[in-house]
Protein backbone atom coordinates (compact mmCIF):
# COMPACT_ATOMS: atom_id res chain seq x y z
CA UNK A 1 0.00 0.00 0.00
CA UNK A 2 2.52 2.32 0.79
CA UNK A 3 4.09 1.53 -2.38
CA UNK A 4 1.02 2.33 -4.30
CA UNK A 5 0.93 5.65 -2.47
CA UNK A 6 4.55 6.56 -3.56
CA UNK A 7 3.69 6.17 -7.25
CA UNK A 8 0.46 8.24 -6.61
CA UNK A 9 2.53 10.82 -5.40
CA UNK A 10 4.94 10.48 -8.21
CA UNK A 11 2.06 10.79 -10.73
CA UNK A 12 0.59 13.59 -9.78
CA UNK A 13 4.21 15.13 -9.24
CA UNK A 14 7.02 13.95 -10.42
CA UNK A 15 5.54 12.94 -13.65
CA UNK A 16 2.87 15.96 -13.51
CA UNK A 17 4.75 17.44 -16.77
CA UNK A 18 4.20 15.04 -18.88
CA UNK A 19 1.79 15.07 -21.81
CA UNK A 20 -1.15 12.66 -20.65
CA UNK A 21 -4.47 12.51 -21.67
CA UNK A 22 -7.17 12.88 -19.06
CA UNK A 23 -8.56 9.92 -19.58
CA UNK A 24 -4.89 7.73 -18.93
CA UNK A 25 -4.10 9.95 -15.96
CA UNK A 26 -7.42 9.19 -14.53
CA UNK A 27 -7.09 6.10 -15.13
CA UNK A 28 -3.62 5.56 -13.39
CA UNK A 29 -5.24 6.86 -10.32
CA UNK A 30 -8.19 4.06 -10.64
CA UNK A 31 -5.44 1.36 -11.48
CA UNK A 32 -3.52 2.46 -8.15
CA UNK A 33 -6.19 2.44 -6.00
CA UNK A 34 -8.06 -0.67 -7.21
CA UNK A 35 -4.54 -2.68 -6.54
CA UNK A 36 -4.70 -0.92 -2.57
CA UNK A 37 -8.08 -2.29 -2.31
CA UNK A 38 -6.89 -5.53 -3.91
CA UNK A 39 -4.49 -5.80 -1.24
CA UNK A 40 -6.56 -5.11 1.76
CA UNK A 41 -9.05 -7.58 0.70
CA UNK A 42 -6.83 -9.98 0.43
CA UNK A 43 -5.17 -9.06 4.19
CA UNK A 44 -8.82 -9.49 5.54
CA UNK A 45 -9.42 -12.73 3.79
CA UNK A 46 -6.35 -14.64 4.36
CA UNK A 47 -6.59 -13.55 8.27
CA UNK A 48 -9.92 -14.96 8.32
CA UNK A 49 -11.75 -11.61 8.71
CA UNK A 50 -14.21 -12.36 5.19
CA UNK A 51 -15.43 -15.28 4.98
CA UNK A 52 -15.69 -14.90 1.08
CA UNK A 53 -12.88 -13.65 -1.33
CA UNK A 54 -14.65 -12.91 -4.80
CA UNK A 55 -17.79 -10.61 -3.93
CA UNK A 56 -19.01 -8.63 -6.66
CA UNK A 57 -17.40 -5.54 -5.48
CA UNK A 58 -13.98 -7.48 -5.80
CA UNK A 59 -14.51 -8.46 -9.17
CA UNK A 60 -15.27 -5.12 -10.64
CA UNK A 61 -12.07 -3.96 -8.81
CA UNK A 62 -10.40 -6.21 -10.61
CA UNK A 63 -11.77 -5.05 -14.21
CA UNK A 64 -11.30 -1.96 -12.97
CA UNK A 65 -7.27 -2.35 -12.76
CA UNK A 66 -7.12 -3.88 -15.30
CA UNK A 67 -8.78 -1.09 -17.65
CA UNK A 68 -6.61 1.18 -15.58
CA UNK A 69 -3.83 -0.42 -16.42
CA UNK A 70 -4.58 -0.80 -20.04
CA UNK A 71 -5.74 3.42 -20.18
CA UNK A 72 -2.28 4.74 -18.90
CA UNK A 73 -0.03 2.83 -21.12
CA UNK A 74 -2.04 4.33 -23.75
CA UNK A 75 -1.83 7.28 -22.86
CA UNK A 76 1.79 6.89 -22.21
CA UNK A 77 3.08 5.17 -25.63
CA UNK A 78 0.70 6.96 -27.90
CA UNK A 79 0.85 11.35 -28.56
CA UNK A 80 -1.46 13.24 -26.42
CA UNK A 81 -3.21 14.52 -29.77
CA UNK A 82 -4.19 11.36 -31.35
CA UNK A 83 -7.33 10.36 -30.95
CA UNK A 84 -8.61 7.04 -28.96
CA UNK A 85 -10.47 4.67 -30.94
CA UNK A 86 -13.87 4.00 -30.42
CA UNK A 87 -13.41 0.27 -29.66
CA UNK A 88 -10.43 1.86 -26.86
CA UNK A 89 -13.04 4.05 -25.31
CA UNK A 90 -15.80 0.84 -24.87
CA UNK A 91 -13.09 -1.22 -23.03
CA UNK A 92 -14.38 0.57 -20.06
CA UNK A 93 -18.11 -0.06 -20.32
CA UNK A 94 -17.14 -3.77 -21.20
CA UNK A 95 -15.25 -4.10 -17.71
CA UNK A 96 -17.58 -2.90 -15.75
CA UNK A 97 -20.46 -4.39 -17.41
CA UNK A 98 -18.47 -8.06 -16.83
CA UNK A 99 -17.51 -6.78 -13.73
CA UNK A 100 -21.29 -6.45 -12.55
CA UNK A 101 -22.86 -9.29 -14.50
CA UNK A 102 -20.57 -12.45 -15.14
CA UNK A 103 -20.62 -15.40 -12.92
CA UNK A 104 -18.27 -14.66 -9.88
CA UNK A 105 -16.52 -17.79 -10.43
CA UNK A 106 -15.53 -16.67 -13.89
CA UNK A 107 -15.13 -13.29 -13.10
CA UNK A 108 -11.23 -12.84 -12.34
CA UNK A 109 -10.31 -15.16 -14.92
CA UNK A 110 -12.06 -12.83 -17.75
CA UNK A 111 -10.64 -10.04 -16.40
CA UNK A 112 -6.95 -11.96 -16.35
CA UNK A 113 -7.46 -12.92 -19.99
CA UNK A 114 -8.43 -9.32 -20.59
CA UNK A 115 -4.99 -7.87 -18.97
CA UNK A 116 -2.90 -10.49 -20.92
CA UNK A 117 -4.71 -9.17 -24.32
CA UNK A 118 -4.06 -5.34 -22.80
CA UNK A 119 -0.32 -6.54 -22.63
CA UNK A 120 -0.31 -7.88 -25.92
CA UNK A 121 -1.51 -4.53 -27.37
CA UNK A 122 1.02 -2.12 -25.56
CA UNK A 123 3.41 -4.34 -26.84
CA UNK A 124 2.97 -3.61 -30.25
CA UNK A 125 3.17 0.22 -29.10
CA UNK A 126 6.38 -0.59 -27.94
CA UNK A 127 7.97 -1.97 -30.83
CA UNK A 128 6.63 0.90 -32.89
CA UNK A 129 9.31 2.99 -30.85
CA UNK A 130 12.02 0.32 -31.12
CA UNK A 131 14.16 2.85 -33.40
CA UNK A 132 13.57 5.61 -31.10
CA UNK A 133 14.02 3.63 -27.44
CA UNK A 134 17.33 2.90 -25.86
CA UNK A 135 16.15 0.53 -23.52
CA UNK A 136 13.15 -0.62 -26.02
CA UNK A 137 14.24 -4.74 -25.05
CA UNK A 138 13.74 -3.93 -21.26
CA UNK A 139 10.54 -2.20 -21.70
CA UNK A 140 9.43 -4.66 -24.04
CA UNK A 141 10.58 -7.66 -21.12
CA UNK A 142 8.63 -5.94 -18.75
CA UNK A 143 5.59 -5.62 -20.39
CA UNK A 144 5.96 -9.72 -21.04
CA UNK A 145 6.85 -10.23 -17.60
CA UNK A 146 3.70 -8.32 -16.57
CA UNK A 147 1.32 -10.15 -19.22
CA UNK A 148 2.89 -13.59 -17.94
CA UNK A 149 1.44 -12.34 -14.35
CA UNK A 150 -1.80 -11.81 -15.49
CA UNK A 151 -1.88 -15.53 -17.11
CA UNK A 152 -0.06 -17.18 -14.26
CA UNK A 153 -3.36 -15.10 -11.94
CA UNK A 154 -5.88 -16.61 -14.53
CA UNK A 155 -4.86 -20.05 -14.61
CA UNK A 156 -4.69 -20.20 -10.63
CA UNK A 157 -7.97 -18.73 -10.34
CA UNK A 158 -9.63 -20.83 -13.70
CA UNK A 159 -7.76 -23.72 -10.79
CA UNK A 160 -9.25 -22.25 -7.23
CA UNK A 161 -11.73 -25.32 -6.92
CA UNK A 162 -7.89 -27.47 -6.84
CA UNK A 163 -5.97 -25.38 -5.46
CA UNK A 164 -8.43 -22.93 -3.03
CA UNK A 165 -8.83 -19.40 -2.95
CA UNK A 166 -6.47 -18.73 -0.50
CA UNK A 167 -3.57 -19.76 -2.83
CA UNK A 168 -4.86 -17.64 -5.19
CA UNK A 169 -4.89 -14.75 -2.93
CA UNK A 170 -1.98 -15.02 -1.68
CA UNK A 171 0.11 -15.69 -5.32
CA UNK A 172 -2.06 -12.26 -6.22
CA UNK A 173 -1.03 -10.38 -3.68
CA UNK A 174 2.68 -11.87 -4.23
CA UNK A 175 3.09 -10.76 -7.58
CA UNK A 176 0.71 -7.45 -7.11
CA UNK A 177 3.77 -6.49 -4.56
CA UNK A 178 6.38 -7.97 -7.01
CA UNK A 179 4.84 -5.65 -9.52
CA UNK A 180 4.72 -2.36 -7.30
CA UNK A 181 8.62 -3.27 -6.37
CA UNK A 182 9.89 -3.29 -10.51
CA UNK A 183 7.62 -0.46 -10.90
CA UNK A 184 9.58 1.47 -8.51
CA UNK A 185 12.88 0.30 -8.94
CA UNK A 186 12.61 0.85 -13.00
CA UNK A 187 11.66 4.48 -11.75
CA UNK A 188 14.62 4.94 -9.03
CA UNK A 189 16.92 3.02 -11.83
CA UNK A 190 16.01 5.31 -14.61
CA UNK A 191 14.68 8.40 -13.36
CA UNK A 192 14.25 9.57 -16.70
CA UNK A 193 12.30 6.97 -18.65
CA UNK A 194 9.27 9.06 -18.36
CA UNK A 195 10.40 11.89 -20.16
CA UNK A 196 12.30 9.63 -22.25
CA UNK A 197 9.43 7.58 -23.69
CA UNK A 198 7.51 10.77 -24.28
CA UNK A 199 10.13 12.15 -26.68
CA UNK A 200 10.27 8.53 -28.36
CA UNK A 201 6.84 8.73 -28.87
CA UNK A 202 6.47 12.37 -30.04
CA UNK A 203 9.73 11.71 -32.63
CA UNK A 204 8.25 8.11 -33.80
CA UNK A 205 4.91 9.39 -34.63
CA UNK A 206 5.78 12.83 -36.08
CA UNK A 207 5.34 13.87 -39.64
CA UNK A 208 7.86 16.32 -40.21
CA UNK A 209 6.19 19.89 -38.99
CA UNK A 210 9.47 21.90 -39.99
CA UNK A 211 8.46 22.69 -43.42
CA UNK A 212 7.56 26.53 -42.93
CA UNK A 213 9.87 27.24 -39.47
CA UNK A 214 12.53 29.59 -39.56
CA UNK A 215 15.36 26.54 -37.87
CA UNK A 216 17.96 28.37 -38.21
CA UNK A 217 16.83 31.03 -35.95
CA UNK A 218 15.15 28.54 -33.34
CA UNK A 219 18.24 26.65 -33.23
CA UNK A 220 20.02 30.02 -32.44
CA UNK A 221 17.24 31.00 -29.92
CA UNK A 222 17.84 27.35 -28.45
CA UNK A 223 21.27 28.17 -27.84
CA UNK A 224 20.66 31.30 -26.43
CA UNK A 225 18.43 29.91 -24.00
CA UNK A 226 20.79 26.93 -22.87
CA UNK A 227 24.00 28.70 -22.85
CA UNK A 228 23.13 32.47 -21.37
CA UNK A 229 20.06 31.85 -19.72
CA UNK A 230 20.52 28.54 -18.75
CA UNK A 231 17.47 27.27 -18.95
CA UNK A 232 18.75 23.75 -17.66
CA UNK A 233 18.80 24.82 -14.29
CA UNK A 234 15.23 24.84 -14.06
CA UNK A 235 14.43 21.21 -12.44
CA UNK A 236 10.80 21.34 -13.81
CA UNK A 237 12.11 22.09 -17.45
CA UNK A 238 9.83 20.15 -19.79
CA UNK A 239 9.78 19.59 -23.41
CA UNK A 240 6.12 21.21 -23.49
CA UNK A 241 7.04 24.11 -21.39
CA UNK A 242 10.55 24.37 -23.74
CA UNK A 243 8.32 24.52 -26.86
CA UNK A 244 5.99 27.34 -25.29
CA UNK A 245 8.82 28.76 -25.24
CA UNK A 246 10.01 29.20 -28.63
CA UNK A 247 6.41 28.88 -29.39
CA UNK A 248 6.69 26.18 -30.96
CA UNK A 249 4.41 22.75 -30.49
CA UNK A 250 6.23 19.79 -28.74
CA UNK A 251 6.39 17.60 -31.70
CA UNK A 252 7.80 20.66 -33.56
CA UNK A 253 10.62 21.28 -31.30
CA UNK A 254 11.12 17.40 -30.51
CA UNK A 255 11.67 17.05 -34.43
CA UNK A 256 13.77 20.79 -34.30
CA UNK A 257 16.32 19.51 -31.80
CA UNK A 258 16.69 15.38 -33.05
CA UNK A 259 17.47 16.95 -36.58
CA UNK A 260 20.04 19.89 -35.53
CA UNK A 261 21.78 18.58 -32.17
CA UNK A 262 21.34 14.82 -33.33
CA UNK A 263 19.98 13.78 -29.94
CA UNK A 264 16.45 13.87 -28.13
CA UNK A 265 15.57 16.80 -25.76
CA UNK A 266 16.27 14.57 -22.48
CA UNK A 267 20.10 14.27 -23.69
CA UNK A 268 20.31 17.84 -24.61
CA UNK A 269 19.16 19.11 -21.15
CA UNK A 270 21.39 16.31 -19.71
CA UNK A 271 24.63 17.27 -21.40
CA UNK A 272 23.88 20.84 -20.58
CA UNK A 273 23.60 20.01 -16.92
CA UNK A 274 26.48 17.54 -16.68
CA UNK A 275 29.03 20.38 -18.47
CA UNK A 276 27.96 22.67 -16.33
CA UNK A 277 28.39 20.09 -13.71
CA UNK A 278 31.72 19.51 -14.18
CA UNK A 279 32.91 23.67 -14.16
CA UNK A 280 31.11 23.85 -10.81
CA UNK A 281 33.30 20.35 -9.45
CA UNK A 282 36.11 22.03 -10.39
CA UNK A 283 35.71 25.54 -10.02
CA UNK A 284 34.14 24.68 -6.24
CA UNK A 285 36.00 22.08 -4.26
CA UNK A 286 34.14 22.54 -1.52
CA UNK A 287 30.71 22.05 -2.97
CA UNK A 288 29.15 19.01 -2.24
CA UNK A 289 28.49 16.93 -5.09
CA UNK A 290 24.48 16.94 -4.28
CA UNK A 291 24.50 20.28 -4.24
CA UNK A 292 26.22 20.83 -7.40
CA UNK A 293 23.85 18.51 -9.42
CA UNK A 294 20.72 19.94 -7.67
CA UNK A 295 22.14 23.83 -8.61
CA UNK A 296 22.83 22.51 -12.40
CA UNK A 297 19.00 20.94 -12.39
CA UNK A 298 18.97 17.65 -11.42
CA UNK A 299 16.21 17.10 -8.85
CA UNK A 300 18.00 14.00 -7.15
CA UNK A 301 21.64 12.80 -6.40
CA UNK A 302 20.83 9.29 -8.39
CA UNK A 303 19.35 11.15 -11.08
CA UNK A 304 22.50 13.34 -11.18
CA UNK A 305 25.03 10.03 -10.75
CA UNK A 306 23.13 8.41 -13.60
CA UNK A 307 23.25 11.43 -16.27
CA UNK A 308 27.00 12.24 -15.24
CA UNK A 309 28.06 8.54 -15.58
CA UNK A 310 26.08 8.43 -19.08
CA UNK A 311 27.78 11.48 -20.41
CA UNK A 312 30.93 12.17 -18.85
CA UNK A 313 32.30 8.10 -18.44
CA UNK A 314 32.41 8.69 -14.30
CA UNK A 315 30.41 9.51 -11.51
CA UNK A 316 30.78 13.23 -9.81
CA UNK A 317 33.71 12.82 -7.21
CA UNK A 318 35.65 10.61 -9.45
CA UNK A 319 35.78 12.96 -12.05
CA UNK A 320 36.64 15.85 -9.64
CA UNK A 321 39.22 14.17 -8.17
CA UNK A 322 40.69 13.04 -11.46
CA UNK A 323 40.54 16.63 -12.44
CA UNK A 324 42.23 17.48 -8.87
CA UNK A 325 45.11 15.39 -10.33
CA UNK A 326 45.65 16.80 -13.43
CA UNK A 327 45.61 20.32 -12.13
CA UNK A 328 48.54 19.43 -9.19
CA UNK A 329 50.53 17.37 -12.13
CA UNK A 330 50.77 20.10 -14.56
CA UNK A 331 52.89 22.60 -12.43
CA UNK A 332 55.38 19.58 -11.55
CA UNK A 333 55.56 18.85 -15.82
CA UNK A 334 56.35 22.53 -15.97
CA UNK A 335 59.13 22.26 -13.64
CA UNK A 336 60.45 19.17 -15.20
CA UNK A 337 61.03 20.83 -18.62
């Protein structure tokens, strides 16, 4: 539960900038709280405090997830613009119309099936980004791994007569933990894979929008921005708020800045921090390295650790004392010659 709570927090936060519809941050919400209720339920039935696991209220929590599961990815892997088709938008009606009306005993097994066939789906999102995405395999394991759960949860439950409902509740509740913990280590691992996927997705399903834009001046303005106002030092700095901007739209300038710096917006802001970075380590020996990487615009030390290691081959004090080195051996080379 208190993991669920985290990534509530970090939705409506962390990840407030990004570019979702309504209807997929909504949804997140739903899919967070229905696995918290989940959970309890399955606390008070496996300590004997419900004498019945699958009431009807549990199985449209289930469809609920489920859809909420399904909505956010969506609205994740797919541009804000585009529009949702009409068989997307009666996924919801469907779940909670099986949710109310199918045969309890049947109930969580439907709703399973249905995640594994969400899985499937966001899957082929994913690959459609496989040229822009980095880390396109592991995204593309973990959506597997996470489809795998939901058939592993509807054979056991298609099973409960064999193997009893309190199996299944407690291999759900297992792997509805086990799911909360990747969550939130991919998130702590790659602080940026938010921001990331949402260039992907803005570059892979762009038609080019540069035709009548002065790029030579944006590109100039760009710089301007980066290198005398540094605009990198603002932690909240967005591609969305970038392109308002230059008044550009976000597809516009994600387009603008893969075609003229030959890298995405997150690498650009990234390399502008971590040079800046690495004047301040040197420049200010006394500044600790967290508050170097917070001043250039990194909002954490990992998230700082990860971007310097990426771009400069080191992490923070390494490379300051390596610098430290260099500085004290040059005076003694002088000497020498």
């Amino acid at each position: 539960m208190g993991a669920s709570l985290l990534l509530a927090v970090a939705l409506g936060s962390v990840y407030r900038g990004l570019e979702l519809p309504w209807p997929a941050r909504t949804a997140g919400y739903a899919m967070l709280l229905g696995l918290t209720l989940t959970q309890a339920w399955h606390a008070l039935f496996l300590l004997n405090l419900s004498p019945q696991l699958v009431t009807r209220g549990y199985s449209l929590g289930v469809f609920v997830q489920s859809v909420g599961f399904y909505y956010l990815l969506l609205g994740v892997l797919r541009p804000k613009q585009q529009r949702w088709h009409p068989l997307e938008w009666a996924v919801l009606p469907a779940a909670l119309v099986c949710g109310a009306w199918v045969p309890l005993a049947m109930a969580v097994p439907i709703a399973m099936c249905f995640g594994t066939a969400a899985a499937l789906h966001l899957g082929v999102l994913v690959y459609k980004l496989r040229a822009q995405r980095r880390w396109f395999s592991l995204e593309m394991r973990v959506l597997v791994l996470f489809g795998a759960m939901a058939i592993l949860i509807a054979v056991v439950s298609f099973a409960s007569s064999v193997v009893g409902w309190a199996s299944f509740a407690a291999i759900y509740t297992v792997l509805i933990g086990t799911s909360f913990f990747l969550v939130l280590y991919l998130l702590l691992r790659f602080p940026d894979i938010a921001s990331k996927t949402e260039e992907a997705v803005a570059t892979a399903y762009a038609v080019s929008t540069l035709s009548s834009i002065d790029c030579t001046r944006l590109v100039s303005e760009l710089k301007r921005l980066f290198e005398e106002q540094r605009i990198y030092e603002d932690e909240n700095l967005s591609l969305n708020k970038l392109a308002e901007m230059i008044q550009l739209s976000s597809h516009q300038l994600s387009e603008l800045i893969n075609t003229h710096f030959a890298m995405g917006f997150s690498r650009l802001v990234r390399q502008y921090r971590v040079d800046a970075a690495k004047k301040m380590l040197i420049a200010e020996p006394r500044a600790s390295v967290l508050s170097v990487g917070l001043s250039v615009g990194f909002t954490s030390q990992s998230n700082f650790y990860v971007a310097f290691k990426e771009i400069a081959g080191s992490v923070p004090g390494q490379f300051r004392k390596q610098a430290g080195l260099a500085a004290q051996a040059e005076p003694a080379e002088m000497v020498k010659k």
